[in-house]
Protein backbone atom coordinates (compact mmCIF):
# COMPACT_ATOMS: atom_id res chain seq x y z
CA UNK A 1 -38.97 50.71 74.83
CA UNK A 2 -40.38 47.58 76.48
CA UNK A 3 -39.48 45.26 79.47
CA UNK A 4 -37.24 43.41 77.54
CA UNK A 5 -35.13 46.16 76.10
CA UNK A 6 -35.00 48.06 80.12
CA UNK A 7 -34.27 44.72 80.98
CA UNK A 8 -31.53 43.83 78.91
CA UNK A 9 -29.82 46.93 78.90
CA UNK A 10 -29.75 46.73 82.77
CA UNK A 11 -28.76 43.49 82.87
CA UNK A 12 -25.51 44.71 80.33
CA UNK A 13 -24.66 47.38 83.45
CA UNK A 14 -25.25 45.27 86.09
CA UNK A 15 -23.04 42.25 84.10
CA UNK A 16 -20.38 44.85 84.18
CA UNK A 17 -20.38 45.22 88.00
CA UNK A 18 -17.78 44.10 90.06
CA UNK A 19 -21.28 43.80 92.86
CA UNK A 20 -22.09 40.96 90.87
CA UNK A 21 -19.09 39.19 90.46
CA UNK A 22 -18.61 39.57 94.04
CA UNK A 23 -22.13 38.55 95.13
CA UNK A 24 -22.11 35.41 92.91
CA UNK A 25 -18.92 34.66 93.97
CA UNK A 26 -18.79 34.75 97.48
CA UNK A 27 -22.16 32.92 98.03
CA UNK A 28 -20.45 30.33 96.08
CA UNK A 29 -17.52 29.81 97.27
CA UNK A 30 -19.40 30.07 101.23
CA UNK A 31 -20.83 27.14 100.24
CA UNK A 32 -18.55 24.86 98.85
CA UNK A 33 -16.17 25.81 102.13
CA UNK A 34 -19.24 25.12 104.31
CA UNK A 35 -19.75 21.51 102.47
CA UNK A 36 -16.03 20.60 102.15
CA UNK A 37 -15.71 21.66 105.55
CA UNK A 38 -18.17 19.22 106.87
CA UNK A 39 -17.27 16.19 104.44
CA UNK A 40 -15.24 14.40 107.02
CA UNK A 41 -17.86 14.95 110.38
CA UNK A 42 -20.86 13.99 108.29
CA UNK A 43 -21.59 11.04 106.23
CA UNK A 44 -24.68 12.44 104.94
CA UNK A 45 -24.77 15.95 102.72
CA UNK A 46 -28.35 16.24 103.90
CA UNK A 47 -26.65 17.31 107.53
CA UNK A 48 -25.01 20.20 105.95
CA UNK A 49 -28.15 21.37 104.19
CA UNK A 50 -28.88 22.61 107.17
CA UNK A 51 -25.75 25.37 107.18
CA UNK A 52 -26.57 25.98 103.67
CA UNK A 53 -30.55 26.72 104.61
CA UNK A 54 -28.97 29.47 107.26
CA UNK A 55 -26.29 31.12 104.53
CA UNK A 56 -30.09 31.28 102.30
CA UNK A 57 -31.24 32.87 105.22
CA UNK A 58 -28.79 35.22 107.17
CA UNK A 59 -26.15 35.88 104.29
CA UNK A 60 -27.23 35.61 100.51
CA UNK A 61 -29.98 39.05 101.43
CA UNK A 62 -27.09 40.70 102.59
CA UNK A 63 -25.22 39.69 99.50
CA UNK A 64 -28.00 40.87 97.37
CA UNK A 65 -29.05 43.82 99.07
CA UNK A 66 -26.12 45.99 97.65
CA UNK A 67 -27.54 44.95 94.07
CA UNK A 68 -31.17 45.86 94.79
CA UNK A 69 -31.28 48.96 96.57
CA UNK A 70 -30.29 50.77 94.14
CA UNK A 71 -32.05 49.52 91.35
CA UNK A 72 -34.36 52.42 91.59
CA UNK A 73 -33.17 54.73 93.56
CA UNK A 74 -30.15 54.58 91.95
CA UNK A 75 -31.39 55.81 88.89
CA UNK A 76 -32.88 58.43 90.38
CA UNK A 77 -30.33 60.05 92.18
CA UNK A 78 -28.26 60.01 89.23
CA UNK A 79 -30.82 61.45 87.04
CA UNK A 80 -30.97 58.74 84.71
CA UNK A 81 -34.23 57.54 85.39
CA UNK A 82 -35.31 60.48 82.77
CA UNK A 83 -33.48 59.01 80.04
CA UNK A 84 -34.94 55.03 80.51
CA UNK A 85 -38.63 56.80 80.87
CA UNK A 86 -38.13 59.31 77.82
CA UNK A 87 -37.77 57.27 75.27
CA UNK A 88 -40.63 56.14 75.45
CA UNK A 89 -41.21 54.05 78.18
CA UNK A 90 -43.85 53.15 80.77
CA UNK A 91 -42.87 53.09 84.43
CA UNK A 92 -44.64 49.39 84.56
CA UNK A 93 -41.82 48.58 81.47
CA UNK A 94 -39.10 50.24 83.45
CA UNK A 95 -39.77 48.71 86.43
CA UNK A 96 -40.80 45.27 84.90
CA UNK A 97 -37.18 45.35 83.76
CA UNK A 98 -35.54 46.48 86.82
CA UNK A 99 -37.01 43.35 88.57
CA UNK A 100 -36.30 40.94 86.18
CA UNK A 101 -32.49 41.61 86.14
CA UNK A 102 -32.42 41.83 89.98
CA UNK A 103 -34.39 38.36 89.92
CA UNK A 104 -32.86 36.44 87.56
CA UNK A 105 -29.18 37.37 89.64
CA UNK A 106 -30.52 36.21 92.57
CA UNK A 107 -32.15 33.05 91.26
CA UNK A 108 -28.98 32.23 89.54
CA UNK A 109 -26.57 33.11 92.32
CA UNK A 110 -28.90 30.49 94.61
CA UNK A 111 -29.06 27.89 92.13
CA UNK A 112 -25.40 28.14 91.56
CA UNK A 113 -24.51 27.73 95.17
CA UNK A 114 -26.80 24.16 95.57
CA UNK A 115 -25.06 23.37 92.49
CA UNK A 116 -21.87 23.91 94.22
CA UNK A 117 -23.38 22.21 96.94
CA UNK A 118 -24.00 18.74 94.54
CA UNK A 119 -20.67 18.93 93.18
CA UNK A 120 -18.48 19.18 96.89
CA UNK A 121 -21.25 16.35 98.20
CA UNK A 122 -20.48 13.79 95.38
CA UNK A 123 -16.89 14.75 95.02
CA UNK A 124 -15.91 14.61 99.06
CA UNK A 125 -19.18 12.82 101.05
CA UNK A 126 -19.72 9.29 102.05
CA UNK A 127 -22.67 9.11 101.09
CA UNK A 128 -24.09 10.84 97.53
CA UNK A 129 -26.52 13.11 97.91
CA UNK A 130 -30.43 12.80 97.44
CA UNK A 131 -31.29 14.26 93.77
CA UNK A 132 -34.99 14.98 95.34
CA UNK A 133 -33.36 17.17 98.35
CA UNK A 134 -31.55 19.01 96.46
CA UNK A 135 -34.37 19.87 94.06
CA UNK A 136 -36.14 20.92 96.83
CA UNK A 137 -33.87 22.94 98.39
CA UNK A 138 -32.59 24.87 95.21
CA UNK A 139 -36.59 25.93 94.49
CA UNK A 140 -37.24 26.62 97.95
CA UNK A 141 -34.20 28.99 98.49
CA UNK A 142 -34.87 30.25 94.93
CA UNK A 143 -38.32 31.72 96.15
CA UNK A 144 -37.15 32.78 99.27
CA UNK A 145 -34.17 34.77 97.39
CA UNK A 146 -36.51 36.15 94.92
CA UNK A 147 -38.97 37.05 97.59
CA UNK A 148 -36.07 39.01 99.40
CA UNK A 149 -35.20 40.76 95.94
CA UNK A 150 -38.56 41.70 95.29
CA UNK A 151 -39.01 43.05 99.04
CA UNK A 152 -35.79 45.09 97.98
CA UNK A 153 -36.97 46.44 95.00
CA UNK A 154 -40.06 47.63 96.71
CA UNK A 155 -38.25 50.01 99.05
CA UNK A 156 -35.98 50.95 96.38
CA UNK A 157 -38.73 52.03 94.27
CA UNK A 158 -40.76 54.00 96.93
CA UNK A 159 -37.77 56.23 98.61
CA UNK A 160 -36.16 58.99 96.63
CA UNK A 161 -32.61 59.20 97.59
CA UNK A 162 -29.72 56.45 98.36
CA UNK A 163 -29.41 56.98 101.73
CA UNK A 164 -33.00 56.15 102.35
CA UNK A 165 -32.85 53.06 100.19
CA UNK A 166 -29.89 51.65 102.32
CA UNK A 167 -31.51 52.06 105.59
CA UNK A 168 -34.82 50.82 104.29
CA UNK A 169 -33.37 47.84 102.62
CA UNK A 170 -31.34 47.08 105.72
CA UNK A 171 -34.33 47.47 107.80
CA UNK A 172 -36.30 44.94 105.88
CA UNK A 173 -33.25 42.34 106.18
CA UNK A 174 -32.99 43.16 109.74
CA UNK A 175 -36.92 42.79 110.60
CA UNK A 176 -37.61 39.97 108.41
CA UNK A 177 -34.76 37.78 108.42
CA UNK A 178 -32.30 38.47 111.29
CA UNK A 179 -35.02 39.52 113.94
CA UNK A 180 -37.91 37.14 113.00
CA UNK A 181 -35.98 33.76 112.67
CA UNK A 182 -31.89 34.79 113.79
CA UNK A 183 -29.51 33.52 115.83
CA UNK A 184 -29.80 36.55 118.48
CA UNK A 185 -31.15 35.02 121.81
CA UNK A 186 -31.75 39.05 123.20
CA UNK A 187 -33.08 40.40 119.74
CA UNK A 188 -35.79 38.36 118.29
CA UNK A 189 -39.34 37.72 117.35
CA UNK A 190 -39.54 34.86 120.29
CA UNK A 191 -38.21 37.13 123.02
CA UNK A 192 -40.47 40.49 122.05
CA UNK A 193 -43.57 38.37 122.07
CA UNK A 194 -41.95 36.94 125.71
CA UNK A 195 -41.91 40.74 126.33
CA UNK A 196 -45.40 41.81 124.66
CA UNK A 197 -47.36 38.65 127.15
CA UNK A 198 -45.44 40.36 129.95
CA UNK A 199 -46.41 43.67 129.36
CA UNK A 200 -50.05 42.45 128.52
CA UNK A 201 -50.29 40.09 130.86
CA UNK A 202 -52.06 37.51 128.38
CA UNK A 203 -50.23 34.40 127.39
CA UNK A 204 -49.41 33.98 123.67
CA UNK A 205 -50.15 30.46 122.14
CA UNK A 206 -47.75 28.29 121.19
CA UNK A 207 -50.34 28.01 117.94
CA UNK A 208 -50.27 31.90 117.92
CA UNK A 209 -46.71 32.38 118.16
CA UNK A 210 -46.27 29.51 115.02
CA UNK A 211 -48.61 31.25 112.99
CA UNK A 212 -46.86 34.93 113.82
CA UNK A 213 -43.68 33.22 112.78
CA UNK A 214 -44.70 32.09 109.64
CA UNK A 215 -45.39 35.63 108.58
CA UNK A 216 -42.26 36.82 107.62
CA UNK A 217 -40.34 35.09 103.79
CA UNK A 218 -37.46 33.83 106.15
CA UNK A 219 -39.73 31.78 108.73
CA UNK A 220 -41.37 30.62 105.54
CA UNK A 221 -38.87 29.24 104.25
CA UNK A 222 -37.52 27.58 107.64
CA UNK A 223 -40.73 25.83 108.22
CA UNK A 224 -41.22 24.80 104.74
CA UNK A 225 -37.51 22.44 104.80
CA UNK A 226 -38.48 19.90 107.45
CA UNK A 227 -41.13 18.31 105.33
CA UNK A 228 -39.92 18.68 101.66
CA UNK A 229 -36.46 18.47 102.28
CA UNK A 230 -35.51 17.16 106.02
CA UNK A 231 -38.01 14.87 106.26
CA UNK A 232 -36.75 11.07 106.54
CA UNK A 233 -33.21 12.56 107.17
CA UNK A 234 -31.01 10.00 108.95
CA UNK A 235 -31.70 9.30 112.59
CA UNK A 236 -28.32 10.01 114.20
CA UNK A 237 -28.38 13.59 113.62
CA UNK A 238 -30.33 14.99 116.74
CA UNK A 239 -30.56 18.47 114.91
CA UNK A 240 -33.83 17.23 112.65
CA UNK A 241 -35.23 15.40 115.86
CA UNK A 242 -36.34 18.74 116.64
CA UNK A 243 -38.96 18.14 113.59
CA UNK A 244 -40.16 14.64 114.43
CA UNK A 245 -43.11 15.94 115.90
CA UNK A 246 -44.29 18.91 115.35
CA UNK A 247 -47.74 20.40 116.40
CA UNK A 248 -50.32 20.30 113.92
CA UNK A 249 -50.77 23.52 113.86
CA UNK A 250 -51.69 25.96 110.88
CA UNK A 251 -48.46 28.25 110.85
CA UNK A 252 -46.42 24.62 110.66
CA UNK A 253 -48.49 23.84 107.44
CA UNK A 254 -46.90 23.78 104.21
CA UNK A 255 -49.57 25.09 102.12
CA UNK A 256 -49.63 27.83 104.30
CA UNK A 257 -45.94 28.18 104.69
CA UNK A 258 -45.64 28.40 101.46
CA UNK A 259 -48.85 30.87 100.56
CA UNK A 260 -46.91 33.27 102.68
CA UNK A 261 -43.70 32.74 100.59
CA UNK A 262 -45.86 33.11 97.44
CA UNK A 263 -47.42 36.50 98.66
CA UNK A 264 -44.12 38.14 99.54
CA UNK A 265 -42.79 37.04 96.23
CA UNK A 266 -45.58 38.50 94.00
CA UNK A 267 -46.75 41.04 96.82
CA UNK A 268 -43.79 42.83 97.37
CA UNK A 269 -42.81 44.01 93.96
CA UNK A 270 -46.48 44.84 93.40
CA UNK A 271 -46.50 47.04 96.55
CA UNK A 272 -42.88 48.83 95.52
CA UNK A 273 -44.80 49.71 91.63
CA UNK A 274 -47.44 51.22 93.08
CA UNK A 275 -45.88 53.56 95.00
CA UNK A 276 -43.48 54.01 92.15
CA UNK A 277 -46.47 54.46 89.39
CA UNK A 278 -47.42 57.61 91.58
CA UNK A 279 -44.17 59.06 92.84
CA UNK A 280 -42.98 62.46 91.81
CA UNK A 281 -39.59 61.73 89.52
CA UNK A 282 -38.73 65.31 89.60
């Protein structure tokens, strides 16, 4: 049994699955309300990108996350993880397949909601939106989706139980999206490095703190869209003046930016097989 056959007879359960109706559906329809919403205060779709970047961000894990936790565990707390590795199959096939149909959801929920996106911009918007933008923003949130998937993945391949795969996957949402770059002004990355200087009593760099930012797929991606997809937005929207100037430093780079994105998309999944090449299926 190889990759493709795991692969496509996951994909023919997880078709089935009212999870993935619902996932592709609600991102979908989140963003066309977000861009019809904001046809009539902005001229420009470019302004509304940057709503869309945030439902990337903040919502389309937690739409996904339902879909990838238990991709492995799942399977193993049913018991029919015996049955996909006894026919034969390899754990690398099994899990191979497992990632591909978790990916290629993701990728095509994201890539349906800039299409979406397009559509409500050319339909409703003054102004028609930039082809090159979009591009840019459909690969970018792509990787960042698929990065998130394969971070998923990973904990759902190294726990044994559902329970543990929930709270792990949450975690990893939680840490890496919501804490490192959300919208909490008490519960984020800026304001427990505010609280690690105090307790150390050694300033943090503003260079530092970039770079620390940059670490995590969601700050990634955020620092990546001012200069492939922001840049030469239209002056009279002061939320991009925040990017006319940035420091040059090395976590605001985008070959950095988006080495970071590249090793959490190819990292993760690694990490989650090798701990699921030597677990104990029992």
């Amino acid at each position: 049994m190889s990759t493709r056959t795991v692969a496509g007879v996951d994909f023919r359960s997880v078709r089935r699955s009212y999870v993935v109706v619902g996932v592709v559906a609600t991102f979908a329809a989140l963003v066309g309300l977000a861009f019809l919403g904001s046809s009539e205060v902005h001229p420009h779709p470019v302004r509304t990108t940057w709503g869309l970047a945030a439902l990337v961000a903040w919502v389309l894990p937690l739409l996904l996350a339902p879909l990838a936790y238990l991709a492995v565990a799942g399977d193993r707390a049913r018991g029919t993880i015996t049955y996909y590795l006894g026919l034969p199959n390899s754990r690398a096939a099994y899990f191979r397949g497992k990632y591909v149909t978790r990916a290629a959801v993701a990728a095509g929920t994201t890539l349906l909601g800039v299409a979406v996106a397009v559509a409500v911009a050319l339909a409703t918007y003054e102004h028609a939106p930039d082809p090159g933008r979009f591009l840019a923003l459909g690969a970018l949130s792509t990787a960042f989706a698929l990065a998130m998937v394969g971070i998923f993945l990973a904990v759902s391949a190294s726990v044994a139980s559902r329970s543990r795969a929930m709270v792990g996957v949450v975690g990893a949402y939680f840490l890496l999206s919501a804490f490192w770059i959300g919208p909490l002004p008490a519960l984020n990355l800026d304001t427990a490095l505010d609280a690690v200087a105090a307790l150390t009593g050694v300033a943090i760099p503003e260079s530092t703190r970039a770079v620390i930012g940059a670490l995590s797929p969601a700050g990634a991606y955020f620092n990546l869209l001012p200069e492939l997809v922001w840049a030469d937005a239209p002056g009279e929207y002061d939320v991009f003046a925040q990017f006319a100037d940035m420091p040059d430093y090395l976590g605001y780079e985008v070959w950095f930016n988006a080495a970071v994105l590249a090793v959490w998309t190819v990292g993760a999944p690694l990490v989650g097989y090798l701990r699921f090449r030597s677990a104990e299926l029992g």
